[in-house]
Every structure is written in structure tokens, then in C-alpha cells.
Protein backbone atom coordinates (compact mmCIF):
# COMPACT_ATOMS: atom_id res chain seq x y z
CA UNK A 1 3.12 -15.13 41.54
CA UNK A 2 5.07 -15.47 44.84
CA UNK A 3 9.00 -13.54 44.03
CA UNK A 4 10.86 -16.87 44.17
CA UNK A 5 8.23 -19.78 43.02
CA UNK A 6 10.36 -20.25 40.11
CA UNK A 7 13.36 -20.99 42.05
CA UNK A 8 14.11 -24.78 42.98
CA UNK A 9 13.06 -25.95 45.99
CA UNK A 10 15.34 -28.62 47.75
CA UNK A 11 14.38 -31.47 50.54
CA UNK A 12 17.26 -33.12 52.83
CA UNK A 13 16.28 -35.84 55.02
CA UNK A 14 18.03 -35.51 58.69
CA UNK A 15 16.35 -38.53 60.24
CA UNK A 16 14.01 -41.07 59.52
CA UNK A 17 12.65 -43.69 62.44
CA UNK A 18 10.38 -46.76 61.17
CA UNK A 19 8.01 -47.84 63.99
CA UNK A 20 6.28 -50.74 62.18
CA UNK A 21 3.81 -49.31 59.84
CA UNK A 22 4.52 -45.95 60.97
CA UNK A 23 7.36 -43.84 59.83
CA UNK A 24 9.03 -40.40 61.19
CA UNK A 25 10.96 -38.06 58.83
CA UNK A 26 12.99 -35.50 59.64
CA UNK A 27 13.53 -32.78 56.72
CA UNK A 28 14.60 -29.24 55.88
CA UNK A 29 14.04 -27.52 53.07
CA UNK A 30 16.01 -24.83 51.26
CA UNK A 31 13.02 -22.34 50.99
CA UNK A 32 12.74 -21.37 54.12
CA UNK A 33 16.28 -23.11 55.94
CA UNK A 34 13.37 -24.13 59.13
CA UNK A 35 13.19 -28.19 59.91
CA UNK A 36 10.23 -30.40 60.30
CA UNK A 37 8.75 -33.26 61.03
CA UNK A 38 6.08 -35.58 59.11
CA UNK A 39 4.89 -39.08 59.71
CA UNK A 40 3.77 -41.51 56.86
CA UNK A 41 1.21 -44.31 57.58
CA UNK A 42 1.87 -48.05 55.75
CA UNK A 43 -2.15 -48.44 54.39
CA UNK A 44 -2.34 -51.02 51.65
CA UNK A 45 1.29 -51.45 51.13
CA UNK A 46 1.89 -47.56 50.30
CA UNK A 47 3.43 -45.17 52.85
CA UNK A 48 0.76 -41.87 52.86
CA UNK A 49 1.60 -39.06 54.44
CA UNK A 50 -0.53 -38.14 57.40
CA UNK A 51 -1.41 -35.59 60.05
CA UNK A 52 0.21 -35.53 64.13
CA UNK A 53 -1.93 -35.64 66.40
CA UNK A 54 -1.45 -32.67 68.79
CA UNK A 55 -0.19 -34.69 71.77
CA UNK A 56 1.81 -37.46 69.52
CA UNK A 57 5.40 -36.96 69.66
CA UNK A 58 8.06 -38.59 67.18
CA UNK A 59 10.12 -41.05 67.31
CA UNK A 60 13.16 -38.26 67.63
């Protein structure tokens, strides 16, 4: 058991940018303070979260 995993974890959203059927979020979470980025993918009328590619760069 990891020393904290019963402690809640929380998500803030910084940014968001909707390209389409592509979508940028910016977040940070309170486990480890650090930022990030993630991009979701519209497929069948459901956003799914999906991989950058290693050149793509956000919309921010």
C-alpha cells in the first residue's frame, strides 16, 4: 500500500481548447502539485481519452 493512497486525490482544470472533435485539457492534481496535459478524441459521440503523439503539440 503506497503511504498516502487513502488520501483524496483532487483534479482542477486550468484550460481546456476544443479543436473540433479533438479536445486539450489542462489539469493539476493535488498528489503531486505538477500540471499536465491530455487530449480526448470525439469517436462515436463519446470523448476518450487518448495518447500525444511525440511531435503533436496542444492547443496551449
Amino acid at each position: 500500500m503506497l503511504p498516502d493512497s487513502d488520501k483524496e486525490i483532487k483534479a482542477e482544470i486550468l484550460d481546456e481548447a476544443i479543436d473540433g472533435e479533438i479536445t486539450w485539457v489542462g489539469y493539476k492534481t493535488s498528489y503531486d502539485g505538477k500540471t499536465g496535459i491530455f487530449k480526448l478524441v470525439k469517436e462515436n459521440d463519446q470523448w476518450k481519452v487518448t495518447n500525444k503523439g511525440p511531435r503533436e503539440k496542444g492547443s496551449f
